[in-house]
C-alpha atoms as a PDB file:
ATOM      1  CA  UNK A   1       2.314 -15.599  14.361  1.00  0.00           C
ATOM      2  CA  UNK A   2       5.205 -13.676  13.886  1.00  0.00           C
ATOM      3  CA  UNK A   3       5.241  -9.679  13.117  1.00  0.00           C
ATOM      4  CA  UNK A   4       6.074  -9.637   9.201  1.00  0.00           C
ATOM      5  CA  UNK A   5       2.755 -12.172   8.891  1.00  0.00           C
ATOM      6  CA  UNK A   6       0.795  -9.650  11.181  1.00  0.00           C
ATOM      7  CA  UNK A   7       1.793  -7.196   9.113  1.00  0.00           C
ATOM      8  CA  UNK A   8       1.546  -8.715   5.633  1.00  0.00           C
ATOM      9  CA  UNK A   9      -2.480  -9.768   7.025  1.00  0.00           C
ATOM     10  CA  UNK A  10      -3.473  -6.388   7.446  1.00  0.00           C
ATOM     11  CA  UNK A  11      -1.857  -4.833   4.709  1.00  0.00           C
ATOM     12  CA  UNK A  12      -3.970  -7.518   2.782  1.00  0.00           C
ATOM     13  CA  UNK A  13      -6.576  -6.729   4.867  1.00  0.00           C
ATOM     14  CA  UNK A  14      -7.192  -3.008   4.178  1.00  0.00           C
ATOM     15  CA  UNK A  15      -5.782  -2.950   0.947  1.00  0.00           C
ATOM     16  CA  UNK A  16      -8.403  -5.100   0.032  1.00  0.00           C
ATOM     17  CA  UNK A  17     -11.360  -2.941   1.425  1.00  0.00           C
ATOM     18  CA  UNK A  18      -9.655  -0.039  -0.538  1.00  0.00           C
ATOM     19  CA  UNK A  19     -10.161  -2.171  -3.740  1.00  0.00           C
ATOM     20  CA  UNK A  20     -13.743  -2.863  -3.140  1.00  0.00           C
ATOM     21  CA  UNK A  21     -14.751   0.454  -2.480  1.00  0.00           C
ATOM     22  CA  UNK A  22     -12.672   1.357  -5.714  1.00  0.00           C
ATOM     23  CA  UNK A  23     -15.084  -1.033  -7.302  1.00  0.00           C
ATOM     24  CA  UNK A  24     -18.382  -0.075  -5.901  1.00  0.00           C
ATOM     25  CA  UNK A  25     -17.536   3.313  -7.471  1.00  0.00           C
ATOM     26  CA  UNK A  26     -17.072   1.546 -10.703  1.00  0.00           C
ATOM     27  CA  UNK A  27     -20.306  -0.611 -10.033  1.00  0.00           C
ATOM     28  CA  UNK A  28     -18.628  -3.958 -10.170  1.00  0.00           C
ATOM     29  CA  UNK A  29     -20.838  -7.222  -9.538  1.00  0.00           C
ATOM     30  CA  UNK A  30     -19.282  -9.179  -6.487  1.00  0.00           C
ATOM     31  CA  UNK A  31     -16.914 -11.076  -8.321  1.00  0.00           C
ATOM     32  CA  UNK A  32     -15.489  -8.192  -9.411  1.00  0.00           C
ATOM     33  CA  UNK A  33     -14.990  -6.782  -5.790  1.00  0.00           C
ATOM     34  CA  UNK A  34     -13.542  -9.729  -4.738  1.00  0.00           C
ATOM     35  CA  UNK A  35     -10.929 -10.167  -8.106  1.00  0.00           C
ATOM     36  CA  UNK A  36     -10.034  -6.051  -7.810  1.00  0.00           C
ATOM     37  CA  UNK A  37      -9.957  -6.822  -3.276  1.00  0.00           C
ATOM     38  CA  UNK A  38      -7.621  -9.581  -4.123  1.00  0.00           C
ATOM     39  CA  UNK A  39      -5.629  -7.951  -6.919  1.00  0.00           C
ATOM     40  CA  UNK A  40      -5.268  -4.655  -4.768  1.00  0.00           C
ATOM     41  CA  UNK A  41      -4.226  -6.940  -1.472  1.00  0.00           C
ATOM     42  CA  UNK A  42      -1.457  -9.108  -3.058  1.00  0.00           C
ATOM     43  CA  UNK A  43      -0.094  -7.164  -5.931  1.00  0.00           C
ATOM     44  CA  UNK A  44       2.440  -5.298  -4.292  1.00  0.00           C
ATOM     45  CA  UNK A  45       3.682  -8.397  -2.048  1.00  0.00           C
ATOM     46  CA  UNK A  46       3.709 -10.457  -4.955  1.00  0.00           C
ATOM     47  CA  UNK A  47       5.815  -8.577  -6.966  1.00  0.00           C
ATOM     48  CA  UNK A  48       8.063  -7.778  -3.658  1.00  0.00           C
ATOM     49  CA  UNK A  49       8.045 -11.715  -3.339  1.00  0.00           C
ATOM     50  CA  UNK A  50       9.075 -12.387  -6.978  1.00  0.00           C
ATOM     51  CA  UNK A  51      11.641  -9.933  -7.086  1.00  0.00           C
ATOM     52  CA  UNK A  52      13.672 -11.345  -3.574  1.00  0.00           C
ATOM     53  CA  UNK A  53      13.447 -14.655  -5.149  1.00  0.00           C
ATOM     54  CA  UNK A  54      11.073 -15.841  -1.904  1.00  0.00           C
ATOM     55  CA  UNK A  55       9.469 -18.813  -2.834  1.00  0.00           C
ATOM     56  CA  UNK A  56       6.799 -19.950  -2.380  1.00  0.00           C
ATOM     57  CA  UNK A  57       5.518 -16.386  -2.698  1.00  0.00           C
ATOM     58  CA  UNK A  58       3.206 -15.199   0.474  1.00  0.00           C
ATOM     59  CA  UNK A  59      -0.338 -15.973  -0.410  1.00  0.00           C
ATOM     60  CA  UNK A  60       0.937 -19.224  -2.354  1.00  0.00           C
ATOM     61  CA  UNK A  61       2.554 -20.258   1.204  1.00  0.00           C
ATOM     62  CA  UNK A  62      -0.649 -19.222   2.933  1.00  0.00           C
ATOM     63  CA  UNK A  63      -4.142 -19.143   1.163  1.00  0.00           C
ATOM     64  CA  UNK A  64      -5.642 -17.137   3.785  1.00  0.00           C
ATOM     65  CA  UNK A  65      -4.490 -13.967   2.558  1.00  0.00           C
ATOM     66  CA  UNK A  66      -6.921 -14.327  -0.405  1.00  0.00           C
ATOM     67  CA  UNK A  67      -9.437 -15.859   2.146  1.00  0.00           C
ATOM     68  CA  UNK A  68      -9.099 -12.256   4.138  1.00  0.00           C
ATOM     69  CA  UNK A  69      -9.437 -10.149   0.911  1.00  0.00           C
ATOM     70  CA  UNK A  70     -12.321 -12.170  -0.626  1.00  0.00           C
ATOM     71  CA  UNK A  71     -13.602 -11.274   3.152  1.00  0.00           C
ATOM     72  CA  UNK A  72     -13.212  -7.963   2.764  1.00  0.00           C
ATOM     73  CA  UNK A  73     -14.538  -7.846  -0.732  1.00  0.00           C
ATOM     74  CA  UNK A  74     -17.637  -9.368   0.140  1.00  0.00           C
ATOM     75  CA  UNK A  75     -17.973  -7.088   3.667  1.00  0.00           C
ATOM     76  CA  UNK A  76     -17.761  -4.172   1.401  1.00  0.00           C
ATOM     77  CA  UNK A  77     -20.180  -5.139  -1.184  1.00  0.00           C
ATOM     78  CA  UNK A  78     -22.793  -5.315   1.579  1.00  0.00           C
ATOM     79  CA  UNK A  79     -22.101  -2.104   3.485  1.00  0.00           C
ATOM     80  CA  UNK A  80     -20.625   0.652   0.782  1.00  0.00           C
ATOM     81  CA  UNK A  81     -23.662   2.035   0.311  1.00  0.00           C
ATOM     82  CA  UNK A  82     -23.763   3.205   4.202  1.00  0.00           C
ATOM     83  CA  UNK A  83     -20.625   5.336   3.073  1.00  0.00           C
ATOM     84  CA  UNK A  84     -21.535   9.308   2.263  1.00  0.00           C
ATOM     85  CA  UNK A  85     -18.487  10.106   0.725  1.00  0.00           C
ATOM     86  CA  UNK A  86     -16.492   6.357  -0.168  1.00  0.00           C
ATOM     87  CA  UNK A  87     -13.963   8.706  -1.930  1.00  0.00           C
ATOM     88  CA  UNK A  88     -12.976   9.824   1.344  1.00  0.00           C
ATOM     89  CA  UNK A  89     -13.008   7.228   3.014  1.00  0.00           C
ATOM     90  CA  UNK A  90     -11.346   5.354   0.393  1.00  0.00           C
ATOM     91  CA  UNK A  91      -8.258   7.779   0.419  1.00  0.00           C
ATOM     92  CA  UNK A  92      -7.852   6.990   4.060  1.00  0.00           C
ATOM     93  CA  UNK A  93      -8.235   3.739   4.451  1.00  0.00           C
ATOM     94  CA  UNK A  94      -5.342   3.736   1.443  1.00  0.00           C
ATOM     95  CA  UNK A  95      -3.133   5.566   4.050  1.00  0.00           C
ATOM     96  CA  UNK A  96      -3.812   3.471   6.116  1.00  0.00           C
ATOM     97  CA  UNK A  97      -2.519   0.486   4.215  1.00  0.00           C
ATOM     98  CA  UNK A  98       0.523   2.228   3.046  1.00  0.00           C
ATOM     99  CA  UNK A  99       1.306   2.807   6.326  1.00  0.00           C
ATOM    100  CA  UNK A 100       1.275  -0.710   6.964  1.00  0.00           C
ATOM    101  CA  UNK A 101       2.445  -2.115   3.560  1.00  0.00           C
ATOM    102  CA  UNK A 102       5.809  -0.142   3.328  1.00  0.00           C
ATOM    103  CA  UNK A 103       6.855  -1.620   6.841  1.00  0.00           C
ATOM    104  CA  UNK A 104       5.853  -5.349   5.445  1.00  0.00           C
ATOM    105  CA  UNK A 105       8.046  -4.704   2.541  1.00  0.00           C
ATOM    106  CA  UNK A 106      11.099  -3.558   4.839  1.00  0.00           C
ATOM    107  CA  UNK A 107      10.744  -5.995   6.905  1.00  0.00           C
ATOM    108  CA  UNK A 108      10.878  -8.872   4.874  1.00  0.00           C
ATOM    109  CA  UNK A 109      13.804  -7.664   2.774  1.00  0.00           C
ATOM    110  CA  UNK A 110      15.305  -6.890   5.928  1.00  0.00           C
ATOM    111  CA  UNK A 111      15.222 -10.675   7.130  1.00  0.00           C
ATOM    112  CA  UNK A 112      16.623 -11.608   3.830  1.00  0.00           C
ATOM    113  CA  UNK A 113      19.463  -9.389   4.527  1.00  0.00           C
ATOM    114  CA  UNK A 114      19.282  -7.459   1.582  1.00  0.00           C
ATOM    115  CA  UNK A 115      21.191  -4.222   0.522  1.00  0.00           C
ATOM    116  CA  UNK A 116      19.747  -0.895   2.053  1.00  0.00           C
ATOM    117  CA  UNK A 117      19.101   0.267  -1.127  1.00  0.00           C
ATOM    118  CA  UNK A 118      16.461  -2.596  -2.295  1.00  0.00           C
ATOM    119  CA  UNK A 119      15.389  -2.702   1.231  1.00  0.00           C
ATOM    120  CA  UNK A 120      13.755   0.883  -0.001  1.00  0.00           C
ATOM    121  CA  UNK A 121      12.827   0.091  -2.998  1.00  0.00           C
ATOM    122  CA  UNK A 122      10.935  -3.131  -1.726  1.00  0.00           C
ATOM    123  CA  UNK A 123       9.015  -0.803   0.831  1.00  0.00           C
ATOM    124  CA  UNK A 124       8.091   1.182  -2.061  1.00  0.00           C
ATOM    125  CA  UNK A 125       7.021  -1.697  -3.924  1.00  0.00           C
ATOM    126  CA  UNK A 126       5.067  -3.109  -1.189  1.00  0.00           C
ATOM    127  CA  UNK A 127       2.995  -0.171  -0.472  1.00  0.00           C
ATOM    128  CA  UNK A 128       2.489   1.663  -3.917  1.00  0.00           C
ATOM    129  CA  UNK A 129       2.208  -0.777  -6.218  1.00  0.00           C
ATOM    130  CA  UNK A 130      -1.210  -2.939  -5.409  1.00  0.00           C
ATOM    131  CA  UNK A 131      -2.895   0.228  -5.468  1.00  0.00           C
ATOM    132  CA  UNK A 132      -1.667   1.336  -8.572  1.00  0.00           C
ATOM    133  CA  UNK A 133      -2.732  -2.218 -10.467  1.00  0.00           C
ATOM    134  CA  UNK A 134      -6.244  -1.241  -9.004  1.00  0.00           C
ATOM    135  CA  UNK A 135      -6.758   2.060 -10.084  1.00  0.00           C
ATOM    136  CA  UNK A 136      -5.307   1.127 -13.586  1.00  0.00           C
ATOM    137  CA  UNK A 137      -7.518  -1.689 -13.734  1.00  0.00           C
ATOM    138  CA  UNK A 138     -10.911   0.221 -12.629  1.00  0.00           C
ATOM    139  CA  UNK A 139     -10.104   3.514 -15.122  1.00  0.00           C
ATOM    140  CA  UNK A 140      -9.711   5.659 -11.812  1.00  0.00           C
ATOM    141  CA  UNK A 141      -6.540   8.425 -11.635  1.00  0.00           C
ATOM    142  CA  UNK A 142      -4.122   6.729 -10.039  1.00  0.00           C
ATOM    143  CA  UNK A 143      -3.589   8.054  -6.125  1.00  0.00           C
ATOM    144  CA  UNK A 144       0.068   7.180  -6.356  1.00  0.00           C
ATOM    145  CA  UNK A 145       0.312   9.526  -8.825  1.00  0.00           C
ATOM    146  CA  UNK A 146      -2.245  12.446  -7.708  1.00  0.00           C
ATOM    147  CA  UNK A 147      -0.536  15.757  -8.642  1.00  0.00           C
ATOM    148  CA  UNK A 148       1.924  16.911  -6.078  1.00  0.00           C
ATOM    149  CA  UNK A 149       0.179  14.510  -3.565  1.00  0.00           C
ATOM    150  CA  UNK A 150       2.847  13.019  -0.644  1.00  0.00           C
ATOM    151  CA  UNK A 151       2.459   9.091  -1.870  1.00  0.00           C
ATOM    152  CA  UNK A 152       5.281   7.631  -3.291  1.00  0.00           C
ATOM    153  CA  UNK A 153       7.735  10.311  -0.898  1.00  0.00           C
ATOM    154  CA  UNK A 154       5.919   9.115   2.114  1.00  0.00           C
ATOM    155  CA  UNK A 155       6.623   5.485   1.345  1.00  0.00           C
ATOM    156  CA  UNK A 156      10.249   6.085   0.889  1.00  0.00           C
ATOM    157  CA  UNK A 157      10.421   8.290   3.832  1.00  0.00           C
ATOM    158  CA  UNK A 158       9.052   5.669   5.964  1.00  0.00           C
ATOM    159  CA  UNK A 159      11.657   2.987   4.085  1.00  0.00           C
ATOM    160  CA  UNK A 160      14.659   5.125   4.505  1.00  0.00           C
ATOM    161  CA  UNK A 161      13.827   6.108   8.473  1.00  0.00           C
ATOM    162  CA  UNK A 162      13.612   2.072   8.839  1.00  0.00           C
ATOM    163  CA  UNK A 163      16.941   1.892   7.446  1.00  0.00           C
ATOM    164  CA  UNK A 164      18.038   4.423   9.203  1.00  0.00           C
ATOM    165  CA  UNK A 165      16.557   2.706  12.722  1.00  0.00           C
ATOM    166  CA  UNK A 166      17.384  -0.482  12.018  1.00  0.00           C
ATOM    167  CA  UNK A 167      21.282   0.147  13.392  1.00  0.00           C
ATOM    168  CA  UNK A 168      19.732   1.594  16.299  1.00  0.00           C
ATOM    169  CA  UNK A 169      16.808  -0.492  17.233  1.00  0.00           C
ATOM    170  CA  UNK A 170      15.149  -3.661  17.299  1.00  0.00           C
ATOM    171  CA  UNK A 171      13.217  -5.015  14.832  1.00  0.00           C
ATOM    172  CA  UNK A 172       9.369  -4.036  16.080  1.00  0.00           C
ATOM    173  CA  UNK A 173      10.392  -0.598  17.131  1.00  0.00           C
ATOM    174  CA  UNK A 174      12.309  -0.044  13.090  1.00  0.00           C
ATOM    175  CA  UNK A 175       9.215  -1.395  11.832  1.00  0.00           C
ATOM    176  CA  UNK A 176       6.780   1.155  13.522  1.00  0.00           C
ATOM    177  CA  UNK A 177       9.168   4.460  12.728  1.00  0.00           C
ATOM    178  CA  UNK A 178       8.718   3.305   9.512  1.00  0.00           C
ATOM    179  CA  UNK A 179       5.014   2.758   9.911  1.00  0.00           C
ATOM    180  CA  UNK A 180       4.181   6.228  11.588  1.00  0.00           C
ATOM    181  CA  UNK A 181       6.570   8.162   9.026  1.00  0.00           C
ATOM    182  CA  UNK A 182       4.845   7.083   6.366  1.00  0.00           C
ATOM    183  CA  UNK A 183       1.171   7.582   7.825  1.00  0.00           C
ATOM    184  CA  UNK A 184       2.239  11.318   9.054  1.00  0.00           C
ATOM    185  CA  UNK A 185       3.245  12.582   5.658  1.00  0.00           C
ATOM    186  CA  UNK A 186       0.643  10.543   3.586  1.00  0.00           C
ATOM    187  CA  UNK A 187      -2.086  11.977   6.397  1.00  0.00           C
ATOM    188  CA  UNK A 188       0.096  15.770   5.949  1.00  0.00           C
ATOM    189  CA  UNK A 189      -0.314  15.624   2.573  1.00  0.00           C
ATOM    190  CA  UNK A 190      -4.199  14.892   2.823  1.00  0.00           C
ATOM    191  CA  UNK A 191      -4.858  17.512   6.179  1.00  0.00           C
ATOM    192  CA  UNK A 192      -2.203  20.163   5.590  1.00  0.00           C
ATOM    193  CA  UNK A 193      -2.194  20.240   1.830  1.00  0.00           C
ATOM    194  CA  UNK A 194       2.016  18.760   2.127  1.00  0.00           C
ATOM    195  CA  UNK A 195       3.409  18.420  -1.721  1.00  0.00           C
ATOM    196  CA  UNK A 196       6.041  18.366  -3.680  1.00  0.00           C
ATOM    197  CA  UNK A 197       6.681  20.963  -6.035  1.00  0.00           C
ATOM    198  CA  UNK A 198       5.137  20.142  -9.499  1.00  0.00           C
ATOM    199  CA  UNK A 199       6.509  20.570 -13.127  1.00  0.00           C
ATOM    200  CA  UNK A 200       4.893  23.735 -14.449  1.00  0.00           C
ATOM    201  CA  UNK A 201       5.946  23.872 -18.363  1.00  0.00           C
ATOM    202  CA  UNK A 202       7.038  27.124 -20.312  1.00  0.00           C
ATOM    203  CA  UNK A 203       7.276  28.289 -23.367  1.00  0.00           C
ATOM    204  CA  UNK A 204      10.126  27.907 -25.275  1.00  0.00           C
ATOM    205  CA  UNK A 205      11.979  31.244 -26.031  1.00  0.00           C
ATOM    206  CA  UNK A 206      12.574  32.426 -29.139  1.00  0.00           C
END
């Protein structure tokens, strides 16, 4: 199995348990942990796939993936109530799988040879964007867009030190700078309190 599939089945992987425990705090019967899982593990991969043209897109190509997040669904439905806090342990197991998603989304726009710049963006894509489709979809405040919260900057951190790497080392070693950059200012922001400054409106003069 080669290291973009490694990394594209655990991206599904934990993505996936992230959208189950997002619906056992809405209360969701178990198809509806395994439609959010699956939603949450693909949607950022699929719309990475669709936009680079790959066809057939990833989980078309190989059915497992939704295999893996039904899994995971199913794991979760059984075992979330062991959880004290499953906010917490939601919002790490999300860093988790950003960490891993943004280097899946490099990677593979990397072995299409694309630009630098959509070799960013698709890093971005890959890791923001299935969690945002399932916090939209459950009514929950987005964690992509938590207020002053390192998300979306430690994605494209963690894309731009890949391209940065890339002219400088092989292909696993890019992949995990991009990897641990984007787990050490997601976890920063979460630990340390990291943020970006946040728009603070005034009022007009006179």
């Amino acid at each position: 199995m080669s290291l973009l599939a490694l990394l594209d089945y655990a991206s599904v992987a934990v993505f996936a348990l992230t959208g189950a425990l997002v619906a056992s705090r809405a209360q969701l019967d178990i198809v509806g942990f395994a439609f959010v899982a699956s939603l949450t593990a693909v949607g950022g991969g699929t719309l990475r796939d669709v936009l680079l043209d790959r066809n057939p897109i990833f989980w078309v190509a190989e059915p497992s993936f939704i295999a893996v997040a039904v899994g995971a669904a199913v794991l979760t439905f059984f075992t979330a109530h062991l959880f004290e806090s499953r906010l917490r342990v939601l919002t790490w197991l999300d860093a988790f799988a950003l960490a891993v998603a943004v280097p899946a989304g490099v990677g593979v726009a990397m072995s299409l040879d694309q630009h630098w710049a959509i070799v960013l963006l698709m890093g971005v894509a890959t890791g923001c964007l299935g969690g945002l489709m399932r916090d939209v979809v459950c009514n929950e405040v987005p964690l992509v867009l938590k207020q002053g919260e390192l998300y979306v900057t430690a994605a494209f951190a963690g894309a731009a030190m890949a391209v940065a790497a890339a002219a400088y080392l092989p292909e696993g070693l890019t992949l995990l700078v991009c990897a641990a950059t984007t787990f050490t200012l997601r976890a920063g922001s979460l630990i340390f309190g990291w943020q970006l400054p946040v728009y603070k409106s005034r009022p007009p003069r006179a």
